[in-house]
C-alpha atoms as a PDB file:
ATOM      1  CA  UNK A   1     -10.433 -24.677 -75.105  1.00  0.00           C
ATOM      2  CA  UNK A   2     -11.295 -20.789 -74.327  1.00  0.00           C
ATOM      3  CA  UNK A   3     -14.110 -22.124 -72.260  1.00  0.00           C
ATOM      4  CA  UNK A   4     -11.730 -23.576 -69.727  1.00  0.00           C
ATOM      5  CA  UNK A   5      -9.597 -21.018 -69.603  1.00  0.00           C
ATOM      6  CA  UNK A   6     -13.147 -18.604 -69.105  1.00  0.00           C
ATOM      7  CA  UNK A   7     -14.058 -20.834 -66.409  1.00  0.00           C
ATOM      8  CA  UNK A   8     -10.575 -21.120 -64.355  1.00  0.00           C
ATOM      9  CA  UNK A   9     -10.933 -17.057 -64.359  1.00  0.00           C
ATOM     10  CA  UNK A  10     -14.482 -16.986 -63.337  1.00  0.00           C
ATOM     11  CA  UNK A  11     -13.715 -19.770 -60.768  1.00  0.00           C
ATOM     12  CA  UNK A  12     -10.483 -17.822 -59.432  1.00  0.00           C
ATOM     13  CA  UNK A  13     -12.308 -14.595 -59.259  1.00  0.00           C
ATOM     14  CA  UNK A  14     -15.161 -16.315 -57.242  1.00  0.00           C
ATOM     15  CA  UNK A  15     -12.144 -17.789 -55.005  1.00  0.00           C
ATOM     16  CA  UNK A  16     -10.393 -14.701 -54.497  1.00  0.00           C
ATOM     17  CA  UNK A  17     -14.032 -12.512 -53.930  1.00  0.00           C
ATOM     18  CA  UNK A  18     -14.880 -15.430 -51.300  1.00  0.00           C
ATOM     19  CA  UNK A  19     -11.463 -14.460 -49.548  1.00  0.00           C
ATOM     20  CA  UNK A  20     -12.074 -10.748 -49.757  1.00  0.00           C
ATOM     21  CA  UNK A  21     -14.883 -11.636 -48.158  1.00  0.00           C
ATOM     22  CA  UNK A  22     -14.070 -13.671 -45.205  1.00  0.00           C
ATOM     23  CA  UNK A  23     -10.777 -10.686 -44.629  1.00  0.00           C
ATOM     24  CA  UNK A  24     -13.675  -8.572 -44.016  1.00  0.00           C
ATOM     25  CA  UNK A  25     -16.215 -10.456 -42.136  1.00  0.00           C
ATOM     26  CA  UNK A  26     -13.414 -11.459 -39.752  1.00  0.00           C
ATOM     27  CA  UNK A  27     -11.543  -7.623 -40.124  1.00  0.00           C
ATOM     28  CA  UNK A  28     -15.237  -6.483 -38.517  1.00  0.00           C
ATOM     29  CA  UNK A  29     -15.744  -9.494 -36.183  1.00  0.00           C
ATOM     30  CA  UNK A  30     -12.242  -8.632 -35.120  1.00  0.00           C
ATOM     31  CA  UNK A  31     -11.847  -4.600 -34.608  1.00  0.00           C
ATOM     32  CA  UNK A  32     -14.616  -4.265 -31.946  1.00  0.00           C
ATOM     33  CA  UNK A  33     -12.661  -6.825 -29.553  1.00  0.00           C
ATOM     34  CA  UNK A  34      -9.362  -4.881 -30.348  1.00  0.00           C
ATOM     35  CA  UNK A  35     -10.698  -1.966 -29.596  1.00  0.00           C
ATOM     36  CA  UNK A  36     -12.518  -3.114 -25.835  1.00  0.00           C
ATOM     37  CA  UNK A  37      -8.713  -4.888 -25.455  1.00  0.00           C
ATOM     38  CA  UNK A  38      -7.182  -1.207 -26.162  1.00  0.00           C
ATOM     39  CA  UNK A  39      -9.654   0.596 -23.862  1.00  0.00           C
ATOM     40  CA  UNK A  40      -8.823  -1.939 -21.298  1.00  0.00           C
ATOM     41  CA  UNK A  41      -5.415  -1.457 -21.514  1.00  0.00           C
ATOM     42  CA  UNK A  42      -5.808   2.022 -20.996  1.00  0.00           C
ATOM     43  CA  UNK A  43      -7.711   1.843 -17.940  1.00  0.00           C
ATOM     44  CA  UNK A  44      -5.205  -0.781 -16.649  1.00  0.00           C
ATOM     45  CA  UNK A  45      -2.615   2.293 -17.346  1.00  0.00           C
ATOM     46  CA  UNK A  46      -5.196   5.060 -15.624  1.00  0.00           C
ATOM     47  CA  UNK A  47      -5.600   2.412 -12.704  1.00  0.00           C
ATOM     48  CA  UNK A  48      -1.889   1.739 -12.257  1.00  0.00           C
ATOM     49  CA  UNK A  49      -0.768   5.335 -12.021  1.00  0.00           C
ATOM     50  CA  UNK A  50      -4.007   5.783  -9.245  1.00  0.00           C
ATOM     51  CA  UNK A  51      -2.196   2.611  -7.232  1.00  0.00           C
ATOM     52  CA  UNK A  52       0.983   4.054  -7.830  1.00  0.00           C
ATOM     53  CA  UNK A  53      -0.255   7.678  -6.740  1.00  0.00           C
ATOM     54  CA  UNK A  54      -2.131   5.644  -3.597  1.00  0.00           C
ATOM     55  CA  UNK A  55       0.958   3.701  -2.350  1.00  0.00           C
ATOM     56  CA  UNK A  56       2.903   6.849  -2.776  1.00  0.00           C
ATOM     57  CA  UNK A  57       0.534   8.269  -0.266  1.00  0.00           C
ATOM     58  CA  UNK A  58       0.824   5.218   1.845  1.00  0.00           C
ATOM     59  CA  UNK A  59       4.214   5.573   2.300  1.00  0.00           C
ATOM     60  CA  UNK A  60       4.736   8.981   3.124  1.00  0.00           C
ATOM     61  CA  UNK A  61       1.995   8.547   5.732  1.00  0.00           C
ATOM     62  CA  UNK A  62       4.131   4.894   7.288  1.00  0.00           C
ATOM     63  CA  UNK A  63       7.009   7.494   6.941  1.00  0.00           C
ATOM     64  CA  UNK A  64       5.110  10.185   9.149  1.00  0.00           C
ATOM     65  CA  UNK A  65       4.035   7.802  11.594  1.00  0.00           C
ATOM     66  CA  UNK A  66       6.945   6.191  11.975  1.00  0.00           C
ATOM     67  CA  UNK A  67       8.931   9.045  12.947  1.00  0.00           C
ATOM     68  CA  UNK A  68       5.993   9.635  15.242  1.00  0.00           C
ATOM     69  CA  UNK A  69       6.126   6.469  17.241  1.00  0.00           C
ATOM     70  CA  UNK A  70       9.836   6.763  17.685  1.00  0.00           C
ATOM     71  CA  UNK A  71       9.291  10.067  18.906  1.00  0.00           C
ATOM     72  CA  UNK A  72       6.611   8.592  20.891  1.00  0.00           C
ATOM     73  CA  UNK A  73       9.312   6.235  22.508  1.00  0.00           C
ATOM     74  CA  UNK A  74      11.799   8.336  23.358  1.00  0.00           C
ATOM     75  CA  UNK A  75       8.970  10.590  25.467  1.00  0.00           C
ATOM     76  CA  UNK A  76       8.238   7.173  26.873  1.00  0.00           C
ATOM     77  CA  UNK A  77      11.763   6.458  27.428  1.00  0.00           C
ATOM     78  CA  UNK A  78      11.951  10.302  29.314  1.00  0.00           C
ATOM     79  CA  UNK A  79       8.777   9.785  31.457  1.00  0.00           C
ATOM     80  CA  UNK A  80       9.953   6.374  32.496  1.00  0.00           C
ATOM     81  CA  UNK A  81      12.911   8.098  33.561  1.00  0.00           C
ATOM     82  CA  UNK A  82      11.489  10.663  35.111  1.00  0.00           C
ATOM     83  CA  UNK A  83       8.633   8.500  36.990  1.00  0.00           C
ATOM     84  CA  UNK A  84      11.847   6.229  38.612  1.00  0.00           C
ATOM     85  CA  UNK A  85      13.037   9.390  40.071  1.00  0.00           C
ATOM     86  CA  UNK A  86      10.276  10.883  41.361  1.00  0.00           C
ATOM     87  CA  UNK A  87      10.025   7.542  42.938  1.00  0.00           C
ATOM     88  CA  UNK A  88      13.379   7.411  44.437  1.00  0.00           C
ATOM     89  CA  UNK A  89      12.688  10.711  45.586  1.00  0.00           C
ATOM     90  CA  UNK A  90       9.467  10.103  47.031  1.00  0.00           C
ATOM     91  CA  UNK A  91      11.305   7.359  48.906  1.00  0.00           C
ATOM     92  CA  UNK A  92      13.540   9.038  50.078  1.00  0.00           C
ATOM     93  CA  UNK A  93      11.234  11.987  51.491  1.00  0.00           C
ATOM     94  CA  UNK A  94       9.384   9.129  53.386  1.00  0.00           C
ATOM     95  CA  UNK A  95      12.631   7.899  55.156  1.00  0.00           C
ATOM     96  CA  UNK A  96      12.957  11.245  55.674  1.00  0.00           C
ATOM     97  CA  UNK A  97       9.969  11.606  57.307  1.00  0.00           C
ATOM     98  CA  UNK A  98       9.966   8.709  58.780  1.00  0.00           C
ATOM     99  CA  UNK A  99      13.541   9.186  60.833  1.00  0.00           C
ATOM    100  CA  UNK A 100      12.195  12.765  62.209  1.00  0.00           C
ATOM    101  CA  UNK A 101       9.259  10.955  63.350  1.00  0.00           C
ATOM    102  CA  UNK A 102      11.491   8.191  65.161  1.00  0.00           C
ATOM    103  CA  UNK A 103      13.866  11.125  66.481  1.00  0.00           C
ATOM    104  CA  UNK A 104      10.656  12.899  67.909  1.00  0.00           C
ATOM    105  CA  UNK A 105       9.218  10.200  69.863  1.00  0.00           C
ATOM    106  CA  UNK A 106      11.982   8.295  72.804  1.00  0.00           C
ATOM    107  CA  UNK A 107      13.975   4.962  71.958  1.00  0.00           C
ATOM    108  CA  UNK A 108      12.866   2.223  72.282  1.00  0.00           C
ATOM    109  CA  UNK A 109      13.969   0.229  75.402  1.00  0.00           C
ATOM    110  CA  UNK A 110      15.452  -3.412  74.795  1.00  0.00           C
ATOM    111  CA  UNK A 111      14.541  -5.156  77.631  1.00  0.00           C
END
């Protein structure tokens, strides 16, 4: 009967080596894709913060520029102005100019 017992311990131990075994087949099959996963990660993290850095930039420049077109309209808006009454005053000068001419030469006769 000690020859069964013998051979349930020799067949456990052969069990529990073949487990051992496949833990560390798969443990070193394993860690070399965990670690490319981690190194990923990390230059998912180092790419993020450059985006984040990037759009930061982004913005202050849409910021910059913005203020620069509205600044840009209002000059606009000032020239505009200014053009309409430089031609209200050129009109004016050329009824001006145009009534000393009439007052120079004689009426005209209706007849």
């Amino acid at each position: 009967m000690d020859w069964v017992y013998e051979t349930l311990i020799v067949g456990c131990l052969a069990y529990a080596g073949a487990i051992v075994i496949d833990y560390v087949n798969y443990r070193d099959g394993i860690t070399p894709r965990i670690q490319r996963i981690e190194r990923g990660v990390v230059d998912i993290g180092l790419d993020f913060v450059s985006e984040e850095e990037a759009a930061e930039k982004a913005r202050s420049r849409v910021h910059r520029l913005r203020t620069e077109v509205d600044e840009l309209r209002r000059q606009k808006t000032t020239f505009y102005s200014r053009l309409v009454c430089e031609r209200e005053r050129k009109q004016k000068l050329e009824m001006a100019v145009f009534r000393k001419r009439l007052k120079r030469k004689e009426p005209l006769s209706s007849a």
